[in-house]
C-alpha atoms as a PDB file:
ATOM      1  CA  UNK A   1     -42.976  29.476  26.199  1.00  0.00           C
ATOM      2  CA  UNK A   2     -44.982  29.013  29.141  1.00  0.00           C
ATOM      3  CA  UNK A   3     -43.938  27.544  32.522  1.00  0.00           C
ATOM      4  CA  UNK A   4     -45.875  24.510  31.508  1.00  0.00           C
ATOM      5  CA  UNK A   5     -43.983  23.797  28.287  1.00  0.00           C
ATOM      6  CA  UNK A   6     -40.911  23.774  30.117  1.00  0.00           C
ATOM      7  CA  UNK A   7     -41.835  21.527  32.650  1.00  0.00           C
ATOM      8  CA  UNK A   8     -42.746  19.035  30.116  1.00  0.00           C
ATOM      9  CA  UNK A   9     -39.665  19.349  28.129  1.00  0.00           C
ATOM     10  CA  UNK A  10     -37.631  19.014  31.374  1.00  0.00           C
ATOM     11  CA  UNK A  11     -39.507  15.514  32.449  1.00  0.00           C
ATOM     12  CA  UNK A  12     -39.145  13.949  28.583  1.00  0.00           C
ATOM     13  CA  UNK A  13     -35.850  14.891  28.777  1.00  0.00           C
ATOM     14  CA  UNK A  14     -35.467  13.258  32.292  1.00  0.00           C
ATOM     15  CA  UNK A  15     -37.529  10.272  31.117  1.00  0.00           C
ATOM     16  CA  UNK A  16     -35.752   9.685  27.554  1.00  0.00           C
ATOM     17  CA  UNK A  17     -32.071   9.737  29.461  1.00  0.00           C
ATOM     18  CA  UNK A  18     -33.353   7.217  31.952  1.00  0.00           C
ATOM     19  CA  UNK A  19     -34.499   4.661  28.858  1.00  0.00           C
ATOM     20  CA  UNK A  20     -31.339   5.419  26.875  1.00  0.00           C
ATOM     21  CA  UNK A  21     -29.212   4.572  30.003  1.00  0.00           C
ATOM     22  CA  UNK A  22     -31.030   1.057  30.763  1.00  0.00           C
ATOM     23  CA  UNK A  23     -30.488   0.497  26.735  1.00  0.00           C
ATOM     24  CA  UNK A  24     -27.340   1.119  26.774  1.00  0.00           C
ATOM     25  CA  UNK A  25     -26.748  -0.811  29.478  1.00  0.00           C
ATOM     26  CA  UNK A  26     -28.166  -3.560  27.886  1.00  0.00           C
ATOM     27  CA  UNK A  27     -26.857  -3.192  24.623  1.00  0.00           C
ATOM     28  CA  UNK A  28     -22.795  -2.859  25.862  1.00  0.00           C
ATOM     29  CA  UNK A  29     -22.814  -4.745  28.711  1.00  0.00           C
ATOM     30  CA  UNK A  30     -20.652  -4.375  32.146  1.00  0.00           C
ATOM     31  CA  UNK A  31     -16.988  -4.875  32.664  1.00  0.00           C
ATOM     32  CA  UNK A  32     -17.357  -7.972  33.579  1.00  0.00           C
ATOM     33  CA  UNK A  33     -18.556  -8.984  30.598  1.00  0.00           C
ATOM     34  CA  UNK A  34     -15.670  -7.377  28.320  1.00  0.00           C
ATOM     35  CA  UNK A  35     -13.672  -9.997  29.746  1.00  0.00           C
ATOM     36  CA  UNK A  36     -11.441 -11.775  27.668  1.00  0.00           C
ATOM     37  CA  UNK A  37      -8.435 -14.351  28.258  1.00  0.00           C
ATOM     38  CA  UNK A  38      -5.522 -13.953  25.905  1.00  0.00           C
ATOM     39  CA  UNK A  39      -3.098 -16.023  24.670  1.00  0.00           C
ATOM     40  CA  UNK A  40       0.773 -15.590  26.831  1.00  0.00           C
ATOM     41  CA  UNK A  41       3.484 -14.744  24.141  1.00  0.00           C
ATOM     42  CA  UNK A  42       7.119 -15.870  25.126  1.00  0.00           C
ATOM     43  CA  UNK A  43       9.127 -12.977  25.796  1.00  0.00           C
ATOM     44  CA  UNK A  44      11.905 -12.417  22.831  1.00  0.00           C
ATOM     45  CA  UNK A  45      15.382 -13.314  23.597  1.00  0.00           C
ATOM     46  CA  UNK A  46      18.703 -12.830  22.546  1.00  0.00           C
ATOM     47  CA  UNK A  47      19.811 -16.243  22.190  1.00  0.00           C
ATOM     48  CA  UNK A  48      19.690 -17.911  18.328  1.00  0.00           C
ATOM     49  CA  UNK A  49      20.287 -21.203  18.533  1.00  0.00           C
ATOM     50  CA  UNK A  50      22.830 -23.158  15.736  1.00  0.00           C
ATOM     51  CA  UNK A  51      20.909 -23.515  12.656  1.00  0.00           C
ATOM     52  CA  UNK A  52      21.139 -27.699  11.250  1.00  0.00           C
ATOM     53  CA  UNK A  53      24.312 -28.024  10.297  1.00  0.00           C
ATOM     54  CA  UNK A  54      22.573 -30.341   7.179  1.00  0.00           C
ATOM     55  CA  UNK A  55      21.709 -27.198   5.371  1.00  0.00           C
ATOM     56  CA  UNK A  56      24.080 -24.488   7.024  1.00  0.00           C
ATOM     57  CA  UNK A  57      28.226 -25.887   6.521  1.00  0.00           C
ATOM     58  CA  UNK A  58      31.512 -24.642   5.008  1.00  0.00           C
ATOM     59  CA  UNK A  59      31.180 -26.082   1.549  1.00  0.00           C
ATOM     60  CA  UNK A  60      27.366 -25.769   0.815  1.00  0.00           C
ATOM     61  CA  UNK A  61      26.203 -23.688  -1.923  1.00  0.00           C
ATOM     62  CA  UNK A  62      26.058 -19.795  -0.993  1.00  0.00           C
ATOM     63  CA  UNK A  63      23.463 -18.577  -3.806  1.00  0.00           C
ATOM     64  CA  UNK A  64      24.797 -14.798  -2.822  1.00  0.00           C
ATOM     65  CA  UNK A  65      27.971 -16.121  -5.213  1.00  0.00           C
ATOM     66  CA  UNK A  66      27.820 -14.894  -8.443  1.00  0.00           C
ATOM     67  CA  UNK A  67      27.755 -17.747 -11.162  1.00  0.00           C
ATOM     68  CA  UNK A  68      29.411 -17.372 -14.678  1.00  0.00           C
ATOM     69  CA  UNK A  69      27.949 -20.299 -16.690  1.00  0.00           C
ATOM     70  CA  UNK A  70      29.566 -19.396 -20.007  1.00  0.00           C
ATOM     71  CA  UNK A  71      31.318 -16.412 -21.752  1.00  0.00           C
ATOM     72  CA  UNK A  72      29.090 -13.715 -22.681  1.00  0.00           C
ATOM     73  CA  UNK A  73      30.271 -12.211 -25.997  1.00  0.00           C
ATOM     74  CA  UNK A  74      27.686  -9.206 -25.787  1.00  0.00           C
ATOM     75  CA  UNK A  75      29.297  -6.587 -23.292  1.00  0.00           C
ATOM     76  CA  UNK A  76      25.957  -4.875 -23.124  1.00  0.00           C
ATOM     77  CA  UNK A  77      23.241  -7.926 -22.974  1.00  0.00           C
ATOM     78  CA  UNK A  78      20.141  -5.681 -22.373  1.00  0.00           C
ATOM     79  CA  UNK A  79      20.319  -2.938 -25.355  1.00  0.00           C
ATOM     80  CA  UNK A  80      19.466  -5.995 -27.996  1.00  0.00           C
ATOM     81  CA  UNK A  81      21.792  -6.342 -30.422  1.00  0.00           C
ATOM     82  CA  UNK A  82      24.573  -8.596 -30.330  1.00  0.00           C
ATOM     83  CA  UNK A  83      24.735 -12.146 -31.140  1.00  0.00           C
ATOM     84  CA  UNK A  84      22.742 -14.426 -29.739  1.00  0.00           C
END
């Protein structure tokens, strides 16, 4: 390579980083335009308030209870056979 060729490499070089910054800049902006407002969570707490004592009292139904409707005759109900 001569001299010359180098030279001209150095100033497309030079001249191709000077468009791609001003691009860029255009393209992404400045801080101040990455700006955005948020919306302000409540911080969590370790108070629980009473739940409604409408759904939550001492002689509503607890569905964790298990609930015998009738006799089951068939000891083992899911190897079917038995009667039904």
């Amino acid at each position: 390579m001569k001299k010359k060729d180098i030279a001209l490499i150095i100033v497309i070089a030079c001249i191709s980083a000077a468009v791609s910054l001003l691009i860029s800049g255009k393209i992404f902006g400045s801080p101040t335009n990455r700006q955005q407002q948020v919306e302000v969570v409540q911080p969590i707490t370790t108070d629980f308030p009473q739940p409604d004592k409408a759904y939550f009292n001492s002689s509503a139904f607890d569905p964790t209870q298990p609930l015998s409707i009738s006799q089951n005759a068939n000891p083992n109900p899911f190897n079917g056979s038995g009667s039904q």
